[in-house]
PDB file of N, CA and C in Angstrom:
ATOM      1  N   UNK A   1      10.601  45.547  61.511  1.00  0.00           N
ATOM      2  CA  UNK A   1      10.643  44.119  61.245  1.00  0.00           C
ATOM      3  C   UNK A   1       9.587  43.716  60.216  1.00  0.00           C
ATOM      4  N   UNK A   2       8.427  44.169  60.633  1.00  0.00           N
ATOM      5  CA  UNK A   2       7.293  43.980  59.910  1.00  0.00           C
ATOM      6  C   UNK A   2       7.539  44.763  58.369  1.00  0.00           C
ATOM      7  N   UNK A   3       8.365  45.328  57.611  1.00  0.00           N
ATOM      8  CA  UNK A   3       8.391  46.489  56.576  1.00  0.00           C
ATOM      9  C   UNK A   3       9.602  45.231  56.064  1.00  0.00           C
ATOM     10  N   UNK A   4      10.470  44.881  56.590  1.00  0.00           N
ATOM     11  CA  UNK A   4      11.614  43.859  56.103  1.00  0.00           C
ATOM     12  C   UNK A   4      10.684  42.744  55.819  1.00  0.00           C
ATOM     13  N   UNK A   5       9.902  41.945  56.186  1.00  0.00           N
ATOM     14  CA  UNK A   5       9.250  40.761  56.034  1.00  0.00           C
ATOM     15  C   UNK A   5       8.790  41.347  54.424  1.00  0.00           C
ATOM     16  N   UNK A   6       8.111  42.174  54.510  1.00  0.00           N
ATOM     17  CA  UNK A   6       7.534  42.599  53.616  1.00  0.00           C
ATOM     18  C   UNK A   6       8.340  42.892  52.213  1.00  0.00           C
ATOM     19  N   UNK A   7       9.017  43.466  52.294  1.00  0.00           N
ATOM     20  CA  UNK A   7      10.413  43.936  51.388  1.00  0.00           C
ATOM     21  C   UNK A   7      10.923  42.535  50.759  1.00  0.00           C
ATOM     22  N   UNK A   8      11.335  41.593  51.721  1.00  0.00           N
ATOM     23  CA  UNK A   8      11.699  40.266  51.586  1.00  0.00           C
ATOM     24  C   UNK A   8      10.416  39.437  50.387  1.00  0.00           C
ATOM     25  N   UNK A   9       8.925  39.289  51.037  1.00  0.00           N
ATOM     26  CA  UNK A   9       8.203  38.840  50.168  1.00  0.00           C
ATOM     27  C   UNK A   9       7.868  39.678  49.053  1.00  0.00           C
ATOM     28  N   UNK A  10       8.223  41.366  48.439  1.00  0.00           N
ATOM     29  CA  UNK A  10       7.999  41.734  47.496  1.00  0.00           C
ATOM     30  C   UNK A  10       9.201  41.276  46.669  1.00  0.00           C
ATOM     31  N   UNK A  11      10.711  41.234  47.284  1.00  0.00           N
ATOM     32  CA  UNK A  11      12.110  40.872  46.284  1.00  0.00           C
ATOM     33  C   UNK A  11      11.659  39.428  45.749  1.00  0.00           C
ATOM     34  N   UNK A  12      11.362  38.653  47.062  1.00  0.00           N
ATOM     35  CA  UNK A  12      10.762  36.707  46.075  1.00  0.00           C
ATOM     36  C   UNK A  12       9.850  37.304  45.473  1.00  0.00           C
ATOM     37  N   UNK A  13       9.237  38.074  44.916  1.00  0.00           N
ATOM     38  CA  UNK A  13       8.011  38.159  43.845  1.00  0.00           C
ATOM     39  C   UNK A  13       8.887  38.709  42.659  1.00  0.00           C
ATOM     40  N   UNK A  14       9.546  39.713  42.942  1.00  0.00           N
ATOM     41  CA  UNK A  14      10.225  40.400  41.772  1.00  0.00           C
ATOM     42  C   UNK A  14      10.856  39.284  41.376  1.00  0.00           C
ATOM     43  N   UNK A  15      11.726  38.351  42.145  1.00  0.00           N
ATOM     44  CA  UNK A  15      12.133  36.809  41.597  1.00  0.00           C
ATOM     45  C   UNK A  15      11.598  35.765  40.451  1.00  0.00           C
ATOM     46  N   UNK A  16      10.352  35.963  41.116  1.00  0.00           N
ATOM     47  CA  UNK A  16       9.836  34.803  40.730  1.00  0.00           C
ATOM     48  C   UNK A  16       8.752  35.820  39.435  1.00  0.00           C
ATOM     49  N   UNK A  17       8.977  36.717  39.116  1.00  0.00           N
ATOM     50  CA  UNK A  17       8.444  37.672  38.071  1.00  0.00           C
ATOM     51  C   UNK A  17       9.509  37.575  37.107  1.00  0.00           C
ATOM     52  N   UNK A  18      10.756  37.818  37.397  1.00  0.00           N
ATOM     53  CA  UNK A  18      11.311  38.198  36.662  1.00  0.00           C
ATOM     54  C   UNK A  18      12.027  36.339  35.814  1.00  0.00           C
ATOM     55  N   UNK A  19      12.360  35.160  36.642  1.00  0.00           N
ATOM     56  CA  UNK A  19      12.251  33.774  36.483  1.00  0.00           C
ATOM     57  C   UNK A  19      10.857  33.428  35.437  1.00  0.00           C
ATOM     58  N   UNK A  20       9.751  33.953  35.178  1.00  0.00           N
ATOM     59  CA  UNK A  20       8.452  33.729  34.708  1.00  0.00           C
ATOM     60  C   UNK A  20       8.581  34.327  32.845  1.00  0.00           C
ATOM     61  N   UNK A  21       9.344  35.435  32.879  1.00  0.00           N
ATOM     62  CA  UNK A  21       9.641  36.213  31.905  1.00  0.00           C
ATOM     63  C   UNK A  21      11.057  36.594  31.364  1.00  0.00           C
ATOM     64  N   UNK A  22      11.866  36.225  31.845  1.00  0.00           N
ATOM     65  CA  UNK A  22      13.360  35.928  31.668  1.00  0.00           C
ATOM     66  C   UNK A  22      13.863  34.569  31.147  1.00  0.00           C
ATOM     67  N   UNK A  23      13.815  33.507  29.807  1.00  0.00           N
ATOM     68  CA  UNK A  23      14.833  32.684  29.897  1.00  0.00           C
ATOM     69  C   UNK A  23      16.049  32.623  29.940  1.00  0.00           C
ATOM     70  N   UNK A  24      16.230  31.205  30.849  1.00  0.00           N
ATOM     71  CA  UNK A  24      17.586  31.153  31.288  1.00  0.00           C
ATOM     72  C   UNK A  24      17.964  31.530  32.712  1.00  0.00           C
ATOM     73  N   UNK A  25      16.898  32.172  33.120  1.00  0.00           N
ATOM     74  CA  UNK A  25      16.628  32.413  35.012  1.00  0.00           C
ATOM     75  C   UNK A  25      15.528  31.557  35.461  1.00  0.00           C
ATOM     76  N   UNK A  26      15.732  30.584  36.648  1.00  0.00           N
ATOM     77  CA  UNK A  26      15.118  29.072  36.695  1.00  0.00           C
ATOM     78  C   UNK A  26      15.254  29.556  38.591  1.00  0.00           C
ATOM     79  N   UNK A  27      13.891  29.459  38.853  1.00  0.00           N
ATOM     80  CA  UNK A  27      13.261  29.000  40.020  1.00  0.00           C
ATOM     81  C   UNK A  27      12.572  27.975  40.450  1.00  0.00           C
ATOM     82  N   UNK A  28      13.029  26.889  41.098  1.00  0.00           N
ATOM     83  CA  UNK A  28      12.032  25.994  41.526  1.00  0.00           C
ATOM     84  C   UNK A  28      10.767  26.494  41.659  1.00  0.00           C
ATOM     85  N   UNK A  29      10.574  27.111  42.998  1.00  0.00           N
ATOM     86  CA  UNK A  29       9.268  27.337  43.692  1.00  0.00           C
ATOM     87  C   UNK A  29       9.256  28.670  44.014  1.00  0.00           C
ATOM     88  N   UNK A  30       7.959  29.009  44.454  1.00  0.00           N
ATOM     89  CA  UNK A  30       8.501  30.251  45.587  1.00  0.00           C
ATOM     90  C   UNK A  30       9.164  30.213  47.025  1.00  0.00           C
ATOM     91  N   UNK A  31       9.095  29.139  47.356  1.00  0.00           N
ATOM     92  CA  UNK A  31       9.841  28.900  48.741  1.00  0.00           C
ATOM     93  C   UNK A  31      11.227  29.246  48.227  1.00  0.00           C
ATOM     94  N   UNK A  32      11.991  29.004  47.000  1.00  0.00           N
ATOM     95  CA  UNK A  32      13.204  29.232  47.028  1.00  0.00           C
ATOM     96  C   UNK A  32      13.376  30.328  46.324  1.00  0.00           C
ATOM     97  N   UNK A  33      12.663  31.119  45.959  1.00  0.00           N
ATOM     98  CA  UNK A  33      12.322  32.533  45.814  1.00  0.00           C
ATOM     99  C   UNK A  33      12.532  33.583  46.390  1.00  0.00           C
ATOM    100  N   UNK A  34      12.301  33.029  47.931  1.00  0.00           N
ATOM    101  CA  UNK A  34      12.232  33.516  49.343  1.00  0.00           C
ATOM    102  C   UNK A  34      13.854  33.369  49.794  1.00  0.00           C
ATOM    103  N   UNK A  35      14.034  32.186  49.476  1.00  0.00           N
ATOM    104  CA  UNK A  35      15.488  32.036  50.092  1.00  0.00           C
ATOM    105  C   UNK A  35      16.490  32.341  49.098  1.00  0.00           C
ATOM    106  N   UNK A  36      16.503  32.789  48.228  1.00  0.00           N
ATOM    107  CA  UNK A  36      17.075  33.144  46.671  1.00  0.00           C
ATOM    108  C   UNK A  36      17.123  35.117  47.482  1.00  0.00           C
ATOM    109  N   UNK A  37      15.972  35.351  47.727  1.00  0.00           N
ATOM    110  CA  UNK A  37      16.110  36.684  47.789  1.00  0.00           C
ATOM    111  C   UNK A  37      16.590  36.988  49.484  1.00  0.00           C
ATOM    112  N   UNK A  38      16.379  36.015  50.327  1.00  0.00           N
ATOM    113  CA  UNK A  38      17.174  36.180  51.464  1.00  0.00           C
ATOM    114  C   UNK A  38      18.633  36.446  51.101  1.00  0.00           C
ATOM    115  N   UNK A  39      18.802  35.229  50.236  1.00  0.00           N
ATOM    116  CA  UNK A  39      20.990  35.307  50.299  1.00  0.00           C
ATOM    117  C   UNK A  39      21.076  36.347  50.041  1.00  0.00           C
ATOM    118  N   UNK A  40      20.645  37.121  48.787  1.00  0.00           N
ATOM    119  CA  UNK A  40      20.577  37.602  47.759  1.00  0.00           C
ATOM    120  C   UNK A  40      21.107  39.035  48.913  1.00  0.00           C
ATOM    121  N   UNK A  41      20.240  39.579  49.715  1.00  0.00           N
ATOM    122  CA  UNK A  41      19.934  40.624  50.203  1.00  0.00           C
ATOM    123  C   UNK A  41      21.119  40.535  51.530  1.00  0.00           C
ATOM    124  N   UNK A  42      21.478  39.294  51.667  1.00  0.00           N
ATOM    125  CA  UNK A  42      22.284  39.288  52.677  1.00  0.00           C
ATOM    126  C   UNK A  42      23.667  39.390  52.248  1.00  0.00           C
ATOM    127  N   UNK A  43      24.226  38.870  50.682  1.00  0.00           N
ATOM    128  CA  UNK A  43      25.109  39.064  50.124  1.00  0.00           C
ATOM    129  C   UNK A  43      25.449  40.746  49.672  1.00  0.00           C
ATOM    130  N   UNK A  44      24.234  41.055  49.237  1.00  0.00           N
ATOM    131  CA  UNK A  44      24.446  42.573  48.836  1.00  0.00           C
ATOM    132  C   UNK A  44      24.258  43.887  50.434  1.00  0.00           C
ATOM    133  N   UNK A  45      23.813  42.630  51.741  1.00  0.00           N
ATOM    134  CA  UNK A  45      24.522  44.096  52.870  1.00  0.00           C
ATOM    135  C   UNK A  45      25.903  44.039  52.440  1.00  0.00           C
ATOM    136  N   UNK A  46      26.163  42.428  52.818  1.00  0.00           N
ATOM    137  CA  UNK A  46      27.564  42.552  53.484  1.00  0.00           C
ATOM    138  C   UNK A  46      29.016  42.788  52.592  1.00  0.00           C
ATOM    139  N   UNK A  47      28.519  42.555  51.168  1.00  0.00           N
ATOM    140  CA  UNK A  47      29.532  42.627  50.183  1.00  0.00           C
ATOM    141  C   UNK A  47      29.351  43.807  48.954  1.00  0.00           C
ATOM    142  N   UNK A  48      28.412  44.678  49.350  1.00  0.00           N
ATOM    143  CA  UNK A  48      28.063  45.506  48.472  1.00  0.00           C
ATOM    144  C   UNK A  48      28.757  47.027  48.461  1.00  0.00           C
ATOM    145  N   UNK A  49      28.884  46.980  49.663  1.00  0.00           N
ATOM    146  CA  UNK A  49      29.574  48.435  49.882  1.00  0.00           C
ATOM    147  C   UNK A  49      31.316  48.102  50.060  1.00  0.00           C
ATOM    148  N   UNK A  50      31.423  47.005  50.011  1.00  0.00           N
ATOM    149  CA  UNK A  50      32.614  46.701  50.331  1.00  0.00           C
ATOM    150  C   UNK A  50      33.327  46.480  49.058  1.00  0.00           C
ATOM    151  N   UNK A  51      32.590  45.712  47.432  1.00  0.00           N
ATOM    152  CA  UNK A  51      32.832  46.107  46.050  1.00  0.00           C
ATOM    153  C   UNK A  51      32.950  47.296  45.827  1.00  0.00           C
ATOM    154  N   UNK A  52      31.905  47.888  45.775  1.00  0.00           N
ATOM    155  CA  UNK A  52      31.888  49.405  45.945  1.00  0.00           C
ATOM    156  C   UNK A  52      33.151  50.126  45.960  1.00  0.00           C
ATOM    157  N   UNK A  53      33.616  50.219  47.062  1.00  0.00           N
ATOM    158  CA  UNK A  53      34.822  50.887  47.379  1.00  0.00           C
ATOM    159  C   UNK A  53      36.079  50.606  46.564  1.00  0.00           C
ATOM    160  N   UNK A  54      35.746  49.301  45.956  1.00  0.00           N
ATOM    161  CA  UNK A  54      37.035  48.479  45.491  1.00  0.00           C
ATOM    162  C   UNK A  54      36.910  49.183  44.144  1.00  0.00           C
ATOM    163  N   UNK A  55      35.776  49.091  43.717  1.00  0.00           N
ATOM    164  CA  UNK A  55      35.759  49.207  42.197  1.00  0.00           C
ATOM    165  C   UNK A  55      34.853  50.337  42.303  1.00  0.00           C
ATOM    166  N   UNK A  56      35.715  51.917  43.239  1.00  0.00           N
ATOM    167  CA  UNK A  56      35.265  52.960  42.620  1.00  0.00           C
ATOM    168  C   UNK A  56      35.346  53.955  41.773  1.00  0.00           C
ATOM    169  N   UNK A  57      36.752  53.689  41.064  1.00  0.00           N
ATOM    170  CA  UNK A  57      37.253  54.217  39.509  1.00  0.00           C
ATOM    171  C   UNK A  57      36.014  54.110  38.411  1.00  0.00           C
ATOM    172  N   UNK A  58      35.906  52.687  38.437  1.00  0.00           N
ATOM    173  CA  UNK A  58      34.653  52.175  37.379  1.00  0.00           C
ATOM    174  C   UNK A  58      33.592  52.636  37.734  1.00  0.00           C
ATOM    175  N   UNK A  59      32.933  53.139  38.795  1.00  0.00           N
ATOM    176  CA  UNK A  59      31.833  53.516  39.291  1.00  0.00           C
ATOM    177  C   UNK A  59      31.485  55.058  38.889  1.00  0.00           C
ATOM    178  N   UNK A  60      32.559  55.624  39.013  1.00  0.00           N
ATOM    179  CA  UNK A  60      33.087  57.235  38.838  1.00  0.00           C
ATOM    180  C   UNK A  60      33.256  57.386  37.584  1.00  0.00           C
ATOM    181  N   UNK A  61      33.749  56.680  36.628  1.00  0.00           N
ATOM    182  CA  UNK A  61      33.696  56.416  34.991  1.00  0.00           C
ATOM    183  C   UNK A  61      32.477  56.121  34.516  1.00  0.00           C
ATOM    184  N   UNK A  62      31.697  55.514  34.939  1.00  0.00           N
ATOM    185  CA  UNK A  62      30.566  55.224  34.431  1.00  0.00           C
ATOM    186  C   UNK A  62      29.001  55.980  35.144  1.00  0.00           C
ATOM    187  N   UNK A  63      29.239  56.503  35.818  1.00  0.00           N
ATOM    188  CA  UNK A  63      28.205  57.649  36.414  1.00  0.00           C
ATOM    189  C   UNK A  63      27.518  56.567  36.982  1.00  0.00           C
ATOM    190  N   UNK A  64      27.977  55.915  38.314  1.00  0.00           N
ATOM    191  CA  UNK A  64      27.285  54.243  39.245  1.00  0.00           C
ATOM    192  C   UNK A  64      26.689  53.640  38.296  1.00  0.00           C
ATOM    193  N   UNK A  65      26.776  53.415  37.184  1.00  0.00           N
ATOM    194  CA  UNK A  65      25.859  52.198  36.235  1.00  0.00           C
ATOM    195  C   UNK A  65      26.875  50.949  36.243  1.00  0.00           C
ATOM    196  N   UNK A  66      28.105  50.957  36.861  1.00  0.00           N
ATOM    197  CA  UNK A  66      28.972  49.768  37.646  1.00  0.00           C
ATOM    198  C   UNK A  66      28.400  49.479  38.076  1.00  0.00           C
ATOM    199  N   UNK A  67      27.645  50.031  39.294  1.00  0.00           N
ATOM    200  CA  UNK A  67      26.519  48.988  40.281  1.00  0.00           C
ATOM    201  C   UNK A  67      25.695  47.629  39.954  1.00  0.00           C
ATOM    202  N   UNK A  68      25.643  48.260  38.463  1.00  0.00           N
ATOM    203  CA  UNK A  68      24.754  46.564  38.033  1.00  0.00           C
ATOM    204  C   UNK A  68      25.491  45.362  37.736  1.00  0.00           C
ATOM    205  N   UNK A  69      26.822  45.523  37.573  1.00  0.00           N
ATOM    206  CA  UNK A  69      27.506  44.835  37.261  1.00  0.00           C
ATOM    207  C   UNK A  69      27.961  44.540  38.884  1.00  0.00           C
ATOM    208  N   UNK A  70      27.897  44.951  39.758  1.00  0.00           N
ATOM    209  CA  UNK A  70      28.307  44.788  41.032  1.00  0.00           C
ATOM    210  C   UNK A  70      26.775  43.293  41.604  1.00  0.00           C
ATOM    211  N   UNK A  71      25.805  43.963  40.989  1.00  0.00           N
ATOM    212  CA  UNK A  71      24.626  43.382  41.523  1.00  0.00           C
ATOM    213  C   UNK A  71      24.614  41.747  40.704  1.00  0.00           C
ATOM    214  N   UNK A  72      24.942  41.753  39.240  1.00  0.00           N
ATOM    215  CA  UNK A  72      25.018  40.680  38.786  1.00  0.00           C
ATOM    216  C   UNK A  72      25.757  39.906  39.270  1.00  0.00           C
ATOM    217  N   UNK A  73      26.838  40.429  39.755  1.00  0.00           N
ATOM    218  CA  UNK A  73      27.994  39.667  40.836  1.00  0.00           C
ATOM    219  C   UNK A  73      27.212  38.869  42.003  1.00  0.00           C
ATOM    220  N   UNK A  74      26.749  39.726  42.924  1.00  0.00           N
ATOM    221  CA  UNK A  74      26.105  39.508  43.687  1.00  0.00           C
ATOM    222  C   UNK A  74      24.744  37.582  43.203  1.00  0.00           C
ATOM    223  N   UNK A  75      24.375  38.430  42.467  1.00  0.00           N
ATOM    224  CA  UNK A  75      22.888  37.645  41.792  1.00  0.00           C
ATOM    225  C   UNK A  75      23.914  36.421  41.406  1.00  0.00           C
ATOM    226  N   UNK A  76      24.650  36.596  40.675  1.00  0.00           N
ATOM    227  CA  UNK A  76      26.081  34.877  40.177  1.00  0.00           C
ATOM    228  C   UNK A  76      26.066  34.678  41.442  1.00  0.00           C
ATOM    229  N   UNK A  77      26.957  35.047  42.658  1.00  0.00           N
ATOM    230  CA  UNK A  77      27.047  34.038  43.904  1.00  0.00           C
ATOM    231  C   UNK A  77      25.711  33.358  44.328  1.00  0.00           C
ATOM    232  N   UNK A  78      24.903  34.627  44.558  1.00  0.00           N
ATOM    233  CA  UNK A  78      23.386  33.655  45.085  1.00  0.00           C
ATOM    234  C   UNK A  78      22.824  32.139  44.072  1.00  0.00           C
ATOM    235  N   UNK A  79      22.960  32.374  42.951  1.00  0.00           N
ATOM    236  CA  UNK A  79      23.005  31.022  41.964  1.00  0.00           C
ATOM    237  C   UNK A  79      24.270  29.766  42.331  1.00  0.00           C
ATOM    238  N   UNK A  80      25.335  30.312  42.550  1.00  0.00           N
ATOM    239  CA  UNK A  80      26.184  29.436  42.725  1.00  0.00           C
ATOM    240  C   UNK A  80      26.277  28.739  44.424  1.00  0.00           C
ATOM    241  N   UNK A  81      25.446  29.536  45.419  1.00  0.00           N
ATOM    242  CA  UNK A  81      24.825  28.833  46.656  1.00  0.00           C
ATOM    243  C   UNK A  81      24.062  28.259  46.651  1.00  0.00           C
ATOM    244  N   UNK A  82      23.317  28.124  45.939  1.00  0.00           N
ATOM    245  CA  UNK A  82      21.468  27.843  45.754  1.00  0.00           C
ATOM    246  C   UNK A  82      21.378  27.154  45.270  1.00  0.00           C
ATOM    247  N   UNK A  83      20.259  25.684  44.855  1.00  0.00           N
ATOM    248  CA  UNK A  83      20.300  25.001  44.823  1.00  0.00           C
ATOM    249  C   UNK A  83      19.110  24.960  43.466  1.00  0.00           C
ATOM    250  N   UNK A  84      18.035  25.530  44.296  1.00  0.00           N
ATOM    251  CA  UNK A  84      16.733  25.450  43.119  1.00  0.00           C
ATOM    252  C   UNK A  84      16.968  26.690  42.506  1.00  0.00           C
ATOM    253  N   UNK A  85      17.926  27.551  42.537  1.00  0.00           N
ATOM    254  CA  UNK A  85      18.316  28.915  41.378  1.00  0.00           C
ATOM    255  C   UNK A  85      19.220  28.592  41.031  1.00  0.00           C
ATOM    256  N   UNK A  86      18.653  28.980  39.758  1.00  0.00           N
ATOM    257  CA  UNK A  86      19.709  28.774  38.485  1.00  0.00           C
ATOM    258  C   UNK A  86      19.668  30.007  37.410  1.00  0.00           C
ATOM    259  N   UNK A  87      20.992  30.694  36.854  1.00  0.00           N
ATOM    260  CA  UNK A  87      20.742  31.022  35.747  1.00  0.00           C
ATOM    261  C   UNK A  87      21.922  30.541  34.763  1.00  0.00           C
ATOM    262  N   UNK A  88      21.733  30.891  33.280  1.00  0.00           N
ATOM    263  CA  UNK A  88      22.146  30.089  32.455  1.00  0.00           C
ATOM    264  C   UNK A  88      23.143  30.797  32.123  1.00  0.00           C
ATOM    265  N   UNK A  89      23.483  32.271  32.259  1.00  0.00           N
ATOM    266  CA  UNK A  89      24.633  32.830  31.418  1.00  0.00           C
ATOM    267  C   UNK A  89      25.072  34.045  31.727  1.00  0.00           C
ATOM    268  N   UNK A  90      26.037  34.809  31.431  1.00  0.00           N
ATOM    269  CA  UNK A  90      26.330  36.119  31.697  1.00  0.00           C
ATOM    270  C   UNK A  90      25.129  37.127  31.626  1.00  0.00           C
ATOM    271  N   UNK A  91      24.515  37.146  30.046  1.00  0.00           N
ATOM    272  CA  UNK A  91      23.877  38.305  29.361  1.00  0.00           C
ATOM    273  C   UNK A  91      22.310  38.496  30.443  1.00  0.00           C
ATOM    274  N   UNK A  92      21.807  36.828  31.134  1.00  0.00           N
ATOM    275  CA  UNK A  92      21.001  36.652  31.840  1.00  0.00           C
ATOM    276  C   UNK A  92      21.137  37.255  33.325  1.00  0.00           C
ATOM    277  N   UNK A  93      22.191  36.893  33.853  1.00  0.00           N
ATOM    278  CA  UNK A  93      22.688  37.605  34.686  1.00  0.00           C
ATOM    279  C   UNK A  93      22.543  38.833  34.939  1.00  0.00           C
ATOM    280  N   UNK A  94      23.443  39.447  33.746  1.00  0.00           N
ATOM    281  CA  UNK A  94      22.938  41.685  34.097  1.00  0.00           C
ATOM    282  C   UNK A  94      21.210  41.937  33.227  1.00  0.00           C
ATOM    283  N   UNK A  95      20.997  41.297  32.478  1.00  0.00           N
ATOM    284  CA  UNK A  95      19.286  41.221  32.696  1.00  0.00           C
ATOM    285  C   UNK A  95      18.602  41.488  33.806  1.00  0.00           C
ATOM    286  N   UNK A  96      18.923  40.193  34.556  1.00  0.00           N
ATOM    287  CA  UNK A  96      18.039  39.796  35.691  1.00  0.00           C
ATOM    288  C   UNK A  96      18.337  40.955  36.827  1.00  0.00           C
ATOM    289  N   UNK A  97      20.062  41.537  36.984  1.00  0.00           N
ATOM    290  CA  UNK A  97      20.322  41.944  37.746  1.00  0.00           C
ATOM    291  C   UNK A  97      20.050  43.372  37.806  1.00  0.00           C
ATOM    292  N   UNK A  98      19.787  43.885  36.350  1.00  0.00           N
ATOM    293  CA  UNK A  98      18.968  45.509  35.800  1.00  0.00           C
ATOM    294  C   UNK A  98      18.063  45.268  36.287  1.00  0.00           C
ATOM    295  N   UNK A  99      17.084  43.682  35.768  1.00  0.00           N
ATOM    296  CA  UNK A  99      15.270  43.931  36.112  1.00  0.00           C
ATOM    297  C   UNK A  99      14.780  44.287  37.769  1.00  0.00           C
ATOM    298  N   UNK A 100      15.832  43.346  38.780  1.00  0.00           N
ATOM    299  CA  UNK A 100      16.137  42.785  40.087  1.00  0.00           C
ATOM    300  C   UNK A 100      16.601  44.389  40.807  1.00  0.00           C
ATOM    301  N   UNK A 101      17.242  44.917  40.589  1.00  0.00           N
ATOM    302  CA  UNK A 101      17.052  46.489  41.100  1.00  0.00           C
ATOM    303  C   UNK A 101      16.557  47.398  40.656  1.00  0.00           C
ATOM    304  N   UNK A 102      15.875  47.867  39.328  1.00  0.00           N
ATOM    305  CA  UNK A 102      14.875  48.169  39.212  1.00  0.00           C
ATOM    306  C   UNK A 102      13.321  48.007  40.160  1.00  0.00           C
ATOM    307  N   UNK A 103      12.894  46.918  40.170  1.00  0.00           N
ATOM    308  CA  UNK A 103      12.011  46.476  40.773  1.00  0.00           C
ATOM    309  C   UNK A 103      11.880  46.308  42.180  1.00  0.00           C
ATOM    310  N   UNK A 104      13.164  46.414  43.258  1.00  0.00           N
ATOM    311  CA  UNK A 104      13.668  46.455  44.236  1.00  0.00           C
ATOM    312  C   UNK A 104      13.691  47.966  44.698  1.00  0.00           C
ATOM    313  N   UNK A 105      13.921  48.708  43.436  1.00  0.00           N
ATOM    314  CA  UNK A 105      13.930  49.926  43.794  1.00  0.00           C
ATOM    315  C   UNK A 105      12.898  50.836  44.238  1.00  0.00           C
ATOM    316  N   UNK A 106      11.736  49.970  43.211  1.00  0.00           N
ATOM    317  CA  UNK A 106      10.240  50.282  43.116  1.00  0.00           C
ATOM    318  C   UNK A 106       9.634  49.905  44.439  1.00  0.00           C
ATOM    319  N   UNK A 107       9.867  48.970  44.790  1.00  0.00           N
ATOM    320  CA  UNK A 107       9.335  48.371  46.175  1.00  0.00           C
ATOM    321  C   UNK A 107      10.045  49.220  47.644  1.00  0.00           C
ATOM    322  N   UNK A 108      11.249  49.574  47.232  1.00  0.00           N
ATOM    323  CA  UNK A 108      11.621  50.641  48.593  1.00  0.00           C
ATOM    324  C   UNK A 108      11.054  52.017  48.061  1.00  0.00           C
ATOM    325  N   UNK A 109      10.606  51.858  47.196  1.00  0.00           N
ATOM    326  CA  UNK A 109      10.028  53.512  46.970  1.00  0.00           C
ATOM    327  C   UNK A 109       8.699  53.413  47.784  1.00  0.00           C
ATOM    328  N   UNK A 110       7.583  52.487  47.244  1.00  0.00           N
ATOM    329  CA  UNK A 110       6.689  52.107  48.113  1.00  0.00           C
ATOM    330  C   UNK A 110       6.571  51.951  49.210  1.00  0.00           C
ATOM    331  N   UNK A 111       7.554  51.318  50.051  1.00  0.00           N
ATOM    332  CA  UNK A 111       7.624  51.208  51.319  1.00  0.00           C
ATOM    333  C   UNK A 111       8.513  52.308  52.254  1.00  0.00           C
ATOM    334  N   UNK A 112       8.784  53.028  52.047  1.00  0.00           N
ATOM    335  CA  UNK A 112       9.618  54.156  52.577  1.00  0.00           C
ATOM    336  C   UNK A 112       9.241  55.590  52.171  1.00  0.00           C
TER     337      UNK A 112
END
């Protein structure tokens, strides 16, 4: 529980890092940072493996570098729930959504 809390406040940082140095990716605060990377993480349990499967031709064609395009998916719904997240465009989108697992990745490396 305590390693998820944690995970949770390193993804709102990678957020609100990547919102700081990205235009066109718009965070209110960090409170919605937090809840930006809650959906975020709750969209990509429950709908991630389940794209996945759908679109595993493209995945298998492209040696999983589909995944980011799976994740930008992901990262568009959490904007289109959210209220104080915003981003402005496609190209921002798989940006954010390269920088956003990258940096996600880095943080389960650390913690695991």
């Amino acid at each position: 529980m305590i390693r998820w809390l944690i995970y949770l406040l390193l993804s709102a940082g990678s957020l609100t890092l990547i919102a700081r140095f990205l235009p066109g990716f718009h965070l209110r605060n960090f409170g919605h940072a937090v809840l930006a990377a809650l959906v975020y993480g709750l969209l990509q349990t429950l709908l991630s493996g389940i794209l996945g499967f759908i679109a595993f031709i493209p995945m298998l064609l492209t040696f999983g570098l589909f995944a980011f395009v799976i994740n930008a998916f992901l990262l568009f719904l959490t904007d289109k729930l959210l209220e104080g997240f915003e981003i402005e465009n496609l190209t921002t989108t798989l940006i954010g959504a390269v920088a956003l697992t990258v940096l996600n990745g880095f943080w389960q490396i650390l913690l695991y």
